[in-house]
PDB file of N, CA and C in Angstrom:
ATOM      1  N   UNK A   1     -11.881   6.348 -22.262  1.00  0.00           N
ATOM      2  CA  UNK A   1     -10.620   6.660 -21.628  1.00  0.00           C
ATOM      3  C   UNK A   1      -9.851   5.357 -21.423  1.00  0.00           C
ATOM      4  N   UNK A   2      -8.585   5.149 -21.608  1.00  0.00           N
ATOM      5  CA  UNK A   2      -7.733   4.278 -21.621  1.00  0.00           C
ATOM      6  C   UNK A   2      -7.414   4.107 -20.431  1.00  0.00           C
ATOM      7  N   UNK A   3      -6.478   2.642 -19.773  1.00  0.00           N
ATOM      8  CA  UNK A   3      -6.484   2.313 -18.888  1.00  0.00           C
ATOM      9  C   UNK A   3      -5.048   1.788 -18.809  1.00  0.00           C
ATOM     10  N   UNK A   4      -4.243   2.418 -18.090  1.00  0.00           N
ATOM     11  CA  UNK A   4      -2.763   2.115 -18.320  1.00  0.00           C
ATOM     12  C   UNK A   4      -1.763   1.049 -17.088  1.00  0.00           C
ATOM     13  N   UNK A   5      -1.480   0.272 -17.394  1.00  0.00           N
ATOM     14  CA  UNK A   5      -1.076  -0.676 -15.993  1.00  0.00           C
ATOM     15  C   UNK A   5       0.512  -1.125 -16.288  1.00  0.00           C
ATOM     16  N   UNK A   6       1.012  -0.645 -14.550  1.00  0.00           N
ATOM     17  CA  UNK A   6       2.272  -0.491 -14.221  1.00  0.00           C
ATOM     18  C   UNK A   6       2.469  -2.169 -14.120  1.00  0.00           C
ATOM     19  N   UNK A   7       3.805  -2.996 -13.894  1.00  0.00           N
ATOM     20  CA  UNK A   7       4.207  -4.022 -13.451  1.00  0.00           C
ATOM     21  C   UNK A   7       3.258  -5.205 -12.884  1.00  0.00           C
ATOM     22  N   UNK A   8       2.943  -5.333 -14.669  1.00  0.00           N
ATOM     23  CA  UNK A   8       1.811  -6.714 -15.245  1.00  0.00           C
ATOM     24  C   UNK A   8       2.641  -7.833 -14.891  1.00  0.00           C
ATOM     25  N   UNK A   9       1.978  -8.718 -14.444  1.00  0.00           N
ATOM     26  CA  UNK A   9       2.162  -9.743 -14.341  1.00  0.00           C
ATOM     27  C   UNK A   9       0.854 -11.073 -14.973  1.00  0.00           C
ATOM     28  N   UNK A  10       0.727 -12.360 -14.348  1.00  0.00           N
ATOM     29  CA  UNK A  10      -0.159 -13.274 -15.133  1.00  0.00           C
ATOM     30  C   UNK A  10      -1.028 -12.963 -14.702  1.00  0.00           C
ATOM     31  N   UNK A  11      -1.190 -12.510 -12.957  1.00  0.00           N
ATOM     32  CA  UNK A  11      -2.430 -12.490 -12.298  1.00  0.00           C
ATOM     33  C   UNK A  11      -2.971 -11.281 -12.478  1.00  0.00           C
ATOM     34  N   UNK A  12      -2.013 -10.220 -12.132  1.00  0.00           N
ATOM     35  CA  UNK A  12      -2.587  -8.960 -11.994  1.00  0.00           C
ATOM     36  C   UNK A  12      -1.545  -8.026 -11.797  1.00  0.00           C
ATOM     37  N   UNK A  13      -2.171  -6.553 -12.242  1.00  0.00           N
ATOM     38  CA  UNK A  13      -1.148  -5.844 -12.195  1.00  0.00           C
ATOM     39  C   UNK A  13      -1.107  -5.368 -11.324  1.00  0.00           C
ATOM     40  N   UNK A  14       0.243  -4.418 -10.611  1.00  0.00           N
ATOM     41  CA  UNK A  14       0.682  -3.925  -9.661  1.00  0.00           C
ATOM     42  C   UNK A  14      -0.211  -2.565  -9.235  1.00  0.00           C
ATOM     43  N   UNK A  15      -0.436  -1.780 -11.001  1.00  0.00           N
ATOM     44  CA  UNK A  15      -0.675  -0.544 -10.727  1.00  0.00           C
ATOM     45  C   UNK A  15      -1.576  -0.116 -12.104  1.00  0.00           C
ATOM     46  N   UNK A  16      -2.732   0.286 -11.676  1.00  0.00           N
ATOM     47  CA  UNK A  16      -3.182   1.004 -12.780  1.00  0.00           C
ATOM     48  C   UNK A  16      -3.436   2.473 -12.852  1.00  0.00           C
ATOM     49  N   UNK A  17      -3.797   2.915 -14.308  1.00  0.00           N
ATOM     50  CA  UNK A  17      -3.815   4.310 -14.452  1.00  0.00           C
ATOM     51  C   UNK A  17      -4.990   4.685 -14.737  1.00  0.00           C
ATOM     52  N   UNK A  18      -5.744   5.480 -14.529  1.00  0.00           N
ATOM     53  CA  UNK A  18      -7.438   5.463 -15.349  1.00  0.00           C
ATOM     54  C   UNK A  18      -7.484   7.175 -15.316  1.00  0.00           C
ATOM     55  N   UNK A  19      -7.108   7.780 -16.291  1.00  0.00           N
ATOM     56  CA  UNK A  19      -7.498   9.407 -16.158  1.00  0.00           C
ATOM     57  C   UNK A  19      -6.260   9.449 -15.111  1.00  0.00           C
ATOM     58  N   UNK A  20      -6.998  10.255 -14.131  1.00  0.00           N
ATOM     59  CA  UNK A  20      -6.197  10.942 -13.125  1.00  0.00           C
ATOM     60  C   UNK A  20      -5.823  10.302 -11.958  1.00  0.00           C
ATOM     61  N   UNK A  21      -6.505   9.059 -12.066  1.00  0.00           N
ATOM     62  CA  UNK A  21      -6.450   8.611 -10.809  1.00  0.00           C
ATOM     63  C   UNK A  21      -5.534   6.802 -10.870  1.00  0.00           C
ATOM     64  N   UNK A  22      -4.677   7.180  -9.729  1.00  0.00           N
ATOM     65  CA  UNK A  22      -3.945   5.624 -10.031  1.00  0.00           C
ATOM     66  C   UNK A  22      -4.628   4.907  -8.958  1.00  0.00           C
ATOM     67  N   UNK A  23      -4.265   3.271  -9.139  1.00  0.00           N
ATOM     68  CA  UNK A  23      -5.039   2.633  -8.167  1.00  0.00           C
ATOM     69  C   UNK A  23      -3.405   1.493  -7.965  1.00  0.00           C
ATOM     70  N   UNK A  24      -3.464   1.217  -6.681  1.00  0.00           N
ATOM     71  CA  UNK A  24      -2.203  -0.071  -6.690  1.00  0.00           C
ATOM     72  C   UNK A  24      -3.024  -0.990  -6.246  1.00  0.00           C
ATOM     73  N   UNK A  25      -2.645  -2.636  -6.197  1.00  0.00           N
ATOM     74  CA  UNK A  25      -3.275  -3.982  -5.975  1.00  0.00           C
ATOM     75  C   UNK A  25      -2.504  -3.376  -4.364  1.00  0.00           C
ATOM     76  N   UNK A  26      -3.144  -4.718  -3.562  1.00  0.00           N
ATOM     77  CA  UNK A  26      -2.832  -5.210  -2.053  1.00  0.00           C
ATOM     78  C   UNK A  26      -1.182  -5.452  -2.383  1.00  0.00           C
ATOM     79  N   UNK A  27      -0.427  -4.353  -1.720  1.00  0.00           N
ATOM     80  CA  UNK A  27       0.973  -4.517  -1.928  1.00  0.00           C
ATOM     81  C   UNK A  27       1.468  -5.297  -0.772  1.00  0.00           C
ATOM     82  N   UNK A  28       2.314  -6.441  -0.499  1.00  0.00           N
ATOM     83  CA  UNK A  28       2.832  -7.231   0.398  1.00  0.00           C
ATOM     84  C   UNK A  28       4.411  -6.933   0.414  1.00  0.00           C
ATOM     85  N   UNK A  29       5.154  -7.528   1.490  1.00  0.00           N
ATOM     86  CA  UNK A  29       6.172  -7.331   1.738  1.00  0.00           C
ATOM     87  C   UNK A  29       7.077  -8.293   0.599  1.00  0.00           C
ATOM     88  N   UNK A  30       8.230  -8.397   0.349  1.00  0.00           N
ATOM     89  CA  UNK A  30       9.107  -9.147  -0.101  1.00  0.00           C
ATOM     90  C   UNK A  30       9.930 -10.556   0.782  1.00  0.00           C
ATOM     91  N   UNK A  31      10.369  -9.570   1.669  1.00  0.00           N
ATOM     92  CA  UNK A  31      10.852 -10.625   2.871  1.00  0.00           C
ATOM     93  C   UNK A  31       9.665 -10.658   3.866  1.00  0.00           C
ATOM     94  N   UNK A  32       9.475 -11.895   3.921  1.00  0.00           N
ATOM     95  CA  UNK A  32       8.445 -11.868   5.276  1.00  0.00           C
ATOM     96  C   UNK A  32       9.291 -12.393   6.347  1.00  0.00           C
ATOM     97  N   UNK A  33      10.417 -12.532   6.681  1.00  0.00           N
ATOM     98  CA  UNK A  33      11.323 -13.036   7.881  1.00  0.00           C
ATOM     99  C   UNK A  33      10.916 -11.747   8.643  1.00  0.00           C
ATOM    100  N   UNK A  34      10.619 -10.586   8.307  1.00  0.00           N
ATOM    101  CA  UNK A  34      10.410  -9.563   9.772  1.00  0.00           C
ATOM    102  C   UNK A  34       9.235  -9.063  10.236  1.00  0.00           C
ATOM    103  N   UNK A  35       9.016  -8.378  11.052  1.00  0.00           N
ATOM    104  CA  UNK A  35       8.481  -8.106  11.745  1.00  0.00           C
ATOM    105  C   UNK A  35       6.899  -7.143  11.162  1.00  0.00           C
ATOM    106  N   UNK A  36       6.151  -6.931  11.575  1.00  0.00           N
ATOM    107  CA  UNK A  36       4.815  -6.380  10.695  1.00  0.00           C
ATOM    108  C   UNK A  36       5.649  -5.148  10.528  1.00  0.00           C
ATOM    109  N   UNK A  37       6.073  -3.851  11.604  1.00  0.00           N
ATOM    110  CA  UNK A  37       6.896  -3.018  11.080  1.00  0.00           C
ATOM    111  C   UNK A  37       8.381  -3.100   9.901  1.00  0.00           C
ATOM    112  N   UNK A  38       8.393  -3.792   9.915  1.00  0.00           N
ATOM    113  CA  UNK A  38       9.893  -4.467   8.579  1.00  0.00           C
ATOM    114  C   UNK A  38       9.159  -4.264   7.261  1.00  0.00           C
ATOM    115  N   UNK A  39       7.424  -5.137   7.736  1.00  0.00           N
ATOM    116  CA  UNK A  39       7.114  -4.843   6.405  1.00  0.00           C
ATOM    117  C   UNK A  39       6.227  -4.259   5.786  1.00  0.00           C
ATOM    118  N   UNK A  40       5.746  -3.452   7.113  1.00  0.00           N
ATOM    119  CA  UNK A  40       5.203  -2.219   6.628  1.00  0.00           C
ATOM    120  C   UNK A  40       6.145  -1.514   5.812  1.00  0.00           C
ATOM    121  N   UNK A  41       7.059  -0.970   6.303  1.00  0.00           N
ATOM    122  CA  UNK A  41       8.120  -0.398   5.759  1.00  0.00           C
ATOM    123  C   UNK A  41       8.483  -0.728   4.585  1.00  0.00           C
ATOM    124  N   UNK A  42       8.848  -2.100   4.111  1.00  0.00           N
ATOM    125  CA  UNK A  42       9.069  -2.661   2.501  1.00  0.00           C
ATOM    126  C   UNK A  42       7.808  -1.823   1.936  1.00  0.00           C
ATOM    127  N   UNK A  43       6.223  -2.337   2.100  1.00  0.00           N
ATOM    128  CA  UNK A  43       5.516  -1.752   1.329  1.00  0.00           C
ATOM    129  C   UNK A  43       5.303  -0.308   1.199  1.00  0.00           C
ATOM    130  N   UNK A  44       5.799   0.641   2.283  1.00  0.00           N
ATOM    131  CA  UNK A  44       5.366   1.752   1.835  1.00  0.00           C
ATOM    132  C   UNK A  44       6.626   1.982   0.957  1.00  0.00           C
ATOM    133  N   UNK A  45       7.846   1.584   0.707  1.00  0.00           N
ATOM    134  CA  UNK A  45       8.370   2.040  -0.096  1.00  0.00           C
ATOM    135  C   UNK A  45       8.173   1.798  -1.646  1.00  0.00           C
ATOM    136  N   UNK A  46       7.632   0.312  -1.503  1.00  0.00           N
ATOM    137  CA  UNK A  46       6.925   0.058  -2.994  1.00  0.00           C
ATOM    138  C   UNK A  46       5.975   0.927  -2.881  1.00  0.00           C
ATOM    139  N   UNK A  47       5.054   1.565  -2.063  1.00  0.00           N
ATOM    140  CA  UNK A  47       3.934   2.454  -2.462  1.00  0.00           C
ATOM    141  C   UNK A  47       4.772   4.013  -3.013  1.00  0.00           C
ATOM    142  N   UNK A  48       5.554   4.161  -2.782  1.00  0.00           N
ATOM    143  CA  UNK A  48       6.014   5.508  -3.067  1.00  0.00           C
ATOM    144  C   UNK A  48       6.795   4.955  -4.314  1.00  0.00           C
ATOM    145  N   UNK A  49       7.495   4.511  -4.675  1.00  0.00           N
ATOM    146  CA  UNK A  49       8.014   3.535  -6.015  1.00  0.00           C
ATOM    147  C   UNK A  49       6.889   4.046  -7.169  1.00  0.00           C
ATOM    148  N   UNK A  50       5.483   2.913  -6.818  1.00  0.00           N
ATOM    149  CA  UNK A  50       5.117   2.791  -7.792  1.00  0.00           C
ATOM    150  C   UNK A  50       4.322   4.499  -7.913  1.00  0.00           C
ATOM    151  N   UNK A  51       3.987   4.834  -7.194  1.00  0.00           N
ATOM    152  CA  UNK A  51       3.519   6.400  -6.987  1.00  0.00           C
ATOM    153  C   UNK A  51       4.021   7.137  -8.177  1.00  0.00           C
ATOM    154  N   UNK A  52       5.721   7.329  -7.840  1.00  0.00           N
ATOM    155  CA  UNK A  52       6.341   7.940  -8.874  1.00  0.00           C
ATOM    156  C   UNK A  52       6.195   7.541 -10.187  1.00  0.00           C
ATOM    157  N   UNK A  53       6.783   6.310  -9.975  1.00  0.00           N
ATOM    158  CA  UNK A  53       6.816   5.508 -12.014  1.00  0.00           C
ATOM    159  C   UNK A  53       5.133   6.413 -12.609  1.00  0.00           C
ATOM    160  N   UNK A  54       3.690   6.254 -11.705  1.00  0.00           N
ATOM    161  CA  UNK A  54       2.419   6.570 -12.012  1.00  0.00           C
ATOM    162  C   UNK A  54       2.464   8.377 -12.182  1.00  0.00           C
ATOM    163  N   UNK A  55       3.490   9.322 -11.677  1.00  0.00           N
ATOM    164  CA  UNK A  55       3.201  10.216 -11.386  1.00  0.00           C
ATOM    165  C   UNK A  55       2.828  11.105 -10.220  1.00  0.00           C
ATOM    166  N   UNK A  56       2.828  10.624  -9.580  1.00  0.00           N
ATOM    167  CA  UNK A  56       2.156  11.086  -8.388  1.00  0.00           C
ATOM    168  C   UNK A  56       3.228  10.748  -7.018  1.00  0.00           C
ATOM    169  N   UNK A  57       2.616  11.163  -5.694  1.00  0.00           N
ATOM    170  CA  UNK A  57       2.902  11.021  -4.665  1.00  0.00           C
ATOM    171  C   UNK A  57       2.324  10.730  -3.813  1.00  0.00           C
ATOM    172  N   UNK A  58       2.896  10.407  -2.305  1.00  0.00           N
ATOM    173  CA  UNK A  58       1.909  10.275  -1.191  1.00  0.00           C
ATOM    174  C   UNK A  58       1.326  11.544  -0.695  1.00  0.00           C
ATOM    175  N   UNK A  59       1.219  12.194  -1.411  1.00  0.00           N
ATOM    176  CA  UNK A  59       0.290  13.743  -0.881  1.00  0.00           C
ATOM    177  C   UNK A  59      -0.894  13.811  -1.565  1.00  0.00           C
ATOM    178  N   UNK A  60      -0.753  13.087  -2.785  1.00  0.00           N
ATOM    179  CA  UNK A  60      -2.235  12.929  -3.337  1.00  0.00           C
ATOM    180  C   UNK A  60      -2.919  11.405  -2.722  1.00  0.00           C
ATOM    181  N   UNK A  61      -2.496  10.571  -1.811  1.00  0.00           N
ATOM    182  CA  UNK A  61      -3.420   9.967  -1.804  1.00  0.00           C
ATOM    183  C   UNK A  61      -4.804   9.851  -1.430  1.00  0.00           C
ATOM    184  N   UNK A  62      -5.832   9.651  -1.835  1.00  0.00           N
ATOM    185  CA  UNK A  62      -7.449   9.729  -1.379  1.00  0.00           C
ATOM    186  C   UNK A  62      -7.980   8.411  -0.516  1.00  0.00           C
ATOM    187  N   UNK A  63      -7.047   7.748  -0.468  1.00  0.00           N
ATOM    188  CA  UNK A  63      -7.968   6.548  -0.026  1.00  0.00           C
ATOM    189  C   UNK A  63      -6.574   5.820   0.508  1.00  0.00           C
ATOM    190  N   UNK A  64      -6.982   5.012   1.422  1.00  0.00           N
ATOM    191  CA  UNK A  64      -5.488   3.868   2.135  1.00  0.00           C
ATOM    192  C   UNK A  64      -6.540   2.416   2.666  1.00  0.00           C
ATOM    193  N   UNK A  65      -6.417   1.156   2.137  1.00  0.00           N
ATOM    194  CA  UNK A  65      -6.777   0.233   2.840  1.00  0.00           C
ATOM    195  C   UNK A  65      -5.866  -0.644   2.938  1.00  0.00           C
ATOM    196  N   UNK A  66      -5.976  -1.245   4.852  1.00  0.00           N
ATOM    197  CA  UNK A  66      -4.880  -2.038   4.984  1.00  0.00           C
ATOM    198  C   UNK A  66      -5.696  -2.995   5.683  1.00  0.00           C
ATOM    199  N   UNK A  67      -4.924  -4.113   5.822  1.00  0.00           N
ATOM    200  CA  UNK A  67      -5.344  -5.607   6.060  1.00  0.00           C
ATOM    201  C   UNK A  67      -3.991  -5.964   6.722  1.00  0.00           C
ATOM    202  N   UNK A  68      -4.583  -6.354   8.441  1.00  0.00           N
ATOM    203  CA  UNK A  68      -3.608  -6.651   9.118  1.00  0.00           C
ATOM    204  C   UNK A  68      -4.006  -8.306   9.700  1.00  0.00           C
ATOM    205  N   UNK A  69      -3.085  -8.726   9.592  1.00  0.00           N
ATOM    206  CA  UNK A  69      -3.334 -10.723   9.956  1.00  0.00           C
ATOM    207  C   UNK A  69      -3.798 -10.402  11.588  1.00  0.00           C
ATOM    208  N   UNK A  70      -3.220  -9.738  12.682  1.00  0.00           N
ATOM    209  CA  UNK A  70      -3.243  -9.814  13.681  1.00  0.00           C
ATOM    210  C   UNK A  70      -3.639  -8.578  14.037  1.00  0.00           C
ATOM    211  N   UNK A  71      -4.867  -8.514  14.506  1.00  0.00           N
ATOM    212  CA  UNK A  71      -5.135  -6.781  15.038  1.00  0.00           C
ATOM    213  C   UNK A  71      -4.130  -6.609  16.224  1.00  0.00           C
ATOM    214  N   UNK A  72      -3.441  -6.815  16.584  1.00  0.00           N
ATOM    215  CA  UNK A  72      -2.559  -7.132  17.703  1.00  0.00           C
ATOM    216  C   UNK A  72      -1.291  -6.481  17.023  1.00  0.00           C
ATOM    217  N   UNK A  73      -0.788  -6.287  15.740  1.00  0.00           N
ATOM    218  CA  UNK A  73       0.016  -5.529  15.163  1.00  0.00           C
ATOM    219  C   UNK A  73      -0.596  -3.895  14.803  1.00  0.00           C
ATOM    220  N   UNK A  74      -1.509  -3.947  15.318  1.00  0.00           N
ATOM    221  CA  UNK A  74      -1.880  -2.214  14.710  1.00  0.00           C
ATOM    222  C   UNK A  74      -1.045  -1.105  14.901  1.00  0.00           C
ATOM    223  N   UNK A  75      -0.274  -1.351  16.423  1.00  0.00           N
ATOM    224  CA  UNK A  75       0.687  -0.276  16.794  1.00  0.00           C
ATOM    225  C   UNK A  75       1.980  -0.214  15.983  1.00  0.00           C
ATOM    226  N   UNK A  76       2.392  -1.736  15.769  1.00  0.00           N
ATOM    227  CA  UNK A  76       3.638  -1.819  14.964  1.00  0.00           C
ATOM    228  C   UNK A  76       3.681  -1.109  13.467  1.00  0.00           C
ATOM    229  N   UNK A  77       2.523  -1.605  13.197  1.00  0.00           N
ATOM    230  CA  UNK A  77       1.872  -1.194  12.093  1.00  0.00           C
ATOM    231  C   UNK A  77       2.283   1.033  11.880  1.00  0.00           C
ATOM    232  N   UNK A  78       1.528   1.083  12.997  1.00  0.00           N
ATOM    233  CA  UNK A  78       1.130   2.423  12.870  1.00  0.00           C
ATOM    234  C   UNK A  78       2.447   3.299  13.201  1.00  0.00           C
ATOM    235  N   UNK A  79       3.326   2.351  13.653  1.00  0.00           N
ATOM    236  CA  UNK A  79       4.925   2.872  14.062  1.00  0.00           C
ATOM    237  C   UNK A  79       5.335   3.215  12.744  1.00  0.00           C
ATOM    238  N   UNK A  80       5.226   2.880  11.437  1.00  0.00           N
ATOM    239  CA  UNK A  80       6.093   2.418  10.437  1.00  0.00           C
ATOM    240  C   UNK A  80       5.214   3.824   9.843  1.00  0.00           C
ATOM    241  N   UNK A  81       3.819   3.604   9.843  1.00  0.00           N
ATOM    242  CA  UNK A  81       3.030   4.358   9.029  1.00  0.00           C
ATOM    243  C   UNK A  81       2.973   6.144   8.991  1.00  0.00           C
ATOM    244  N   UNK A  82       3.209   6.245  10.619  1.00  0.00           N
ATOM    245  CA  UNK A  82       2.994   7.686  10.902  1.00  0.00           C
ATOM    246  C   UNK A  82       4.105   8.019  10.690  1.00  0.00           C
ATOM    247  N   UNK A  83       4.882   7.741  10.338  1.00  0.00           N
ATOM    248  CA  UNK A  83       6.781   8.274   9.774  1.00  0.00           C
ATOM    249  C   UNK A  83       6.336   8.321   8.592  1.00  0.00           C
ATOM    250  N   UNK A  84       5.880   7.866   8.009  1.00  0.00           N
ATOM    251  CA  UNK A  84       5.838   7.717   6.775  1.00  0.00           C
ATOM    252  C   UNK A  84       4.941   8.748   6.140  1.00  0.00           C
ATOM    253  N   UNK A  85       3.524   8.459   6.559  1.00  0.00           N
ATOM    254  CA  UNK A  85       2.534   9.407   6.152  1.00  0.00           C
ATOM    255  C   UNK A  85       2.675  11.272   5.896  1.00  0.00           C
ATOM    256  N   UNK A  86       2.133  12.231   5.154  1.00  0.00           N
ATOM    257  CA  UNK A  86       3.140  13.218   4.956  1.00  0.00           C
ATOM    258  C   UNK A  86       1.771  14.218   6.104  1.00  0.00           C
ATOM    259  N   UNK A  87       2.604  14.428   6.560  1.00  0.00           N
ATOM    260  CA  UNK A  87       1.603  15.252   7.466  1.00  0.00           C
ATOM    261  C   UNK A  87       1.193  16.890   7.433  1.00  0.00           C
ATOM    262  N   UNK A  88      -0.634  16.823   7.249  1.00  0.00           N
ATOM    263  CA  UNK A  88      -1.354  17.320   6.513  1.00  0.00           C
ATOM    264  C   UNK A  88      -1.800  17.138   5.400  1.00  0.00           C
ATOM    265  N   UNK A  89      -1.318  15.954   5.038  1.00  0.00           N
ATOM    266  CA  UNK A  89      -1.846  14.901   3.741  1.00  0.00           C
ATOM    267  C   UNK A  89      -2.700  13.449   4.320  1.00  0.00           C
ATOM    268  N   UNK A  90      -2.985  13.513   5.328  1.00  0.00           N
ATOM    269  CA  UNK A  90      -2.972  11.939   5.843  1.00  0.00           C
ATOM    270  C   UNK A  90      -4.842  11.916   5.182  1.00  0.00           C
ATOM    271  N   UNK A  91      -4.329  11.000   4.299  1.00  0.00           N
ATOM    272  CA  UNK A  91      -5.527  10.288   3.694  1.00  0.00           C
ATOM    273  C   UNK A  91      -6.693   9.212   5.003  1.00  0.00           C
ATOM    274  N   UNK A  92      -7.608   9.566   3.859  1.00  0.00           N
ATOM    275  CA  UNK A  92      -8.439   8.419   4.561  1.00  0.00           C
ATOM    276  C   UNK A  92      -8.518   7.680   4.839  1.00  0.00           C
ATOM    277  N   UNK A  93      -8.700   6.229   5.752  1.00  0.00           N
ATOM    278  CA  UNK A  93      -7.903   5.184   5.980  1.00  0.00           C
ATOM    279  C   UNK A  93      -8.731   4.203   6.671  1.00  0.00           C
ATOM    280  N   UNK A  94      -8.882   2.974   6.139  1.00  0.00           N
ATOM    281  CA  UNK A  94      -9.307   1.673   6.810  1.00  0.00           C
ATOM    282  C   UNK A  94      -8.445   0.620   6.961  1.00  0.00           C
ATOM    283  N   UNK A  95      -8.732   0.775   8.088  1.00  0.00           N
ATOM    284  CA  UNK A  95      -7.592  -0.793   8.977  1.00  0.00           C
ATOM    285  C   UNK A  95      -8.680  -1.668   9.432  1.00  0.00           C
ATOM    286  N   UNK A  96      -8.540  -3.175   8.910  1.00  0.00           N
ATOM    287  CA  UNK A  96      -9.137  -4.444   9.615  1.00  0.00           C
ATOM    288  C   UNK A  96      -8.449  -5.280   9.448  1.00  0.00           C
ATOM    289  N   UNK A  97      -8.455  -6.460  10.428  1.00  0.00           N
ATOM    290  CA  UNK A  97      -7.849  -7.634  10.433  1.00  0.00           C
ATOM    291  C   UNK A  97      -8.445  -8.977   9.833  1.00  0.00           C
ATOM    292  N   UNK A  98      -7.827  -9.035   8.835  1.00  0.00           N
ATOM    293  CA  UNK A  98      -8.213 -10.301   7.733  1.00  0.00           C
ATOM    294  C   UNK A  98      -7.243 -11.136   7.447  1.00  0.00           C
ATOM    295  N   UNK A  99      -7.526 -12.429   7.325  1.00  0.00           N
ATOM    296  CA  UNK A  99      -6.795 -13.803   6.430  1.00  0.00           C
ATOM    297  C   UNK A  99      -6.373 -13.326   5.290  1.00  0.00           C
ATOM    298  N   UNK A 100      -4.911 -13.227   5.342  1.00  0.00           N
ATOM    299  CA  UNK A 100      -4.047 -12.916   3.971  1.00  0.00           C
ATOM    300  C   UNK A 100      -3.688 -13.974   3.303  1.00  0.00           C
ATOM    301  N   UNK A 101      -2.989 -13.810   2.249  1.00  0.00           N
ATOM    302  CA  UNK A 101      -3.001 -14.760   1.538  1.00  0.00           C
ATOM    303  C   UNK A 101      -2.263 -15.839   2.080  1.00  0.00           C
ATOM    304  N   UNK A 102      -1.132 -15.676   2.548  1.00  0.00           N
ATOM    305  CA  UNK A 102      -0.423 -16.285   3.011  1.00  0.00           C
ATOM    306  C   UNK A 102      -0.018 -16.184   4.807  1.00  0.00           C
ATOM    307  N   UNK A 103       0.214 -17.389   5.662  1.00  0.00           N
ATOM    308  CA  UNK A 103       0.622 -16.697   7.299  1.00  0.00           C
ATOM    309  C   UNK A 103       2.080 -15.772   7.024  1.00  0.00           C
ATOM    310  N   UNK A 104       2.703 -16.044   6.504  1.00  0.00           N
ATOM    311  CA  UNK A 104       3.592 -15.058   6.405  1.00  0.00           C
ATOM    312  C   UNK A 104       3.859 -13.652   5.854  1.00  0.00           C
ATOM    313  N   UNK A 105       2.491 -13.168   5.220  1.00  0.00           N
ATOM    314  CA  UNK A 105       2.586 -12.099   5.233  1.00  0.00           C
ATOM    315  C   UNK A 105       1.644 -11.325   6.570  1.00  0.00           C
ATOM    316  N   UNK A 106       2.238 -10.183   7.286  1.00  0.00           N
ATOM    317  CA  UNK A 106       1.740  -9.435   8.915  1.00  0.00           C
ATOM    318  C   UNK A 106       0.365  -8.868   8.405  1.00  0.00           C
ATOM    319  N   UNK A 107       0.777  -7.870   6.813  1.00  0.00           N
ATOM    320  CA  UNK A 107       0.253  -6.508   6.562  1.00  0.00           C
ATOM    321  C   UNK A 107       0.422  -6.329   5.125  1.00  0.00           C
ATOM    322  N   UNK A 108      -0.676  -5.709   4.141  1.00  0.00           N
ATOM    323  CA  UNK A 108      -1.178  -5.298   2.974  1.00  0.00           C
ATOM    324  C   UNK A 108      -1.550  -4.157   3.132  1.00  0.00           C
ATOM    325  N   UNK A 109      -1.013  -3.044   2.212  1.00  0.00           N
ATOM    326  CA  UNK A 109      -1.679  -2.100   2.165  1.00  0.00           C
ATOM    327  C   UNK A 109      -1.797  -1.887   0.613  1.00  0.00           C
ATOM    328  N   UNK A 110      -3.133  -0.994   0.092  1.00  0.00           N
ATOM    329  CA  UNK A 110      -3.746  -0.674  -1.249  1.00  0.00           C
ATOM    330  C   UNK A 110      -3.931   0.467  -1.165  1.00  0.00           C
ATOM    331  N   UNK A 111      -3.754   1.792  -2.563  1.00  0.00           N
ATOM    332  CA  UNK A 111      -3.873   2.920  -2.438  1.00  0.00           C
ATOM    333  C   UNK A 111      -4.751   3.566  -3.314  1.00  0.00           C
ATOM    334  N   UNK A 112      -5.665   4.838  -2.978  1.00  0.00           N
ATOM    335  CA  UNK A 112      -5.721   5.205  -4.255  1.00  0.00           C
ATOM    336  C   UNK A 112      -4.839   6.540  -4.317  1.00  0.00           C
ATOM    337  N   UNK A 113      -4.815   6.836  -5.756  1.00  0.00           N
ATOM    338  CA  UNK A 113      -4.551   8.292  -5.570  1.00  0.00           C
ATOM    339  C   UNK A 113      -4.653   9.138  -6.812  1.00  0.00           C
ATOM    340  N   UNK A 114      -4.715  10.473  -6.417  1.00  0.00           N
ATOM    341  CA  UNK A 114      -5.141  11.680  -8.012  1.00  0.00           C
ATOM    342  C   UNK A 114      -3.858  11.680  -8.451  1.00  0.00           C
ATOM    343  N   UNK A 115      -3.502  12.234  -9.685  1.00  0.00           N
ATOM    344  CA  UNK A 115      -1.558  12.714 -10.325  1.00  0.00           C
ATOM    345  C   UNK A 115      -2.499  14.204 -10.385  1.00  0.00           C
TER     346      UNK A 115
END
């Protein structure tokens, strides 16, 4: 089975395809001038972005891992998320607080999901 990948770059791609199931890398914000909710918000919209281009939506997702710099943002975090999340779809979900790549990014989130 072939393996199809959305918005390649040198390091890695954004998004892959394998069968039925897409997978996205640790998506980060664009602007990091705001707030962990600012960029929660940037990424879930790249998560629904690349969702579509893959087929799919946030109703199929199976899996959610996020990586927050400051467990101290979880609420901000979860402000952005529960608007977002489609309810009666809310996937499975791990939140911990880890060293990102950079101090300026708050919050990463990675998805999986079925088309």
């Amino acid at each position: 089975m072939s393996v199809k990948r959305l918005h390649i770059g040198p390091r890695l791609s954004q998004v892959a395809i394998h069968g039925d199931t897409v997978y996205t890398a640790g998506i980060v914000a664009d602007d990091t001038n705001v707030d962990v909710a600012g960029q929660t918000g940037q990424i879930l919209d790249k998560i629904d972005q690349y969702l579509k281009e893959a087929g799919t939506d946030k109703t199929k997702i199976v899996s959610t891992t996020i990586w927050l710099a400051d467990i101290k943002d979880f609420a901000g975090m979860n402000s952005v998320w529960d608007q977002w999340v489609p309810k009666g779809n809310t996937p499975p979900r791990a939140c911990v607080e880890s060293k990102l790549a950079t101090p300026a990014y708050k919050v990463e989130i990675r998805v999986i999901a079925a088309r």
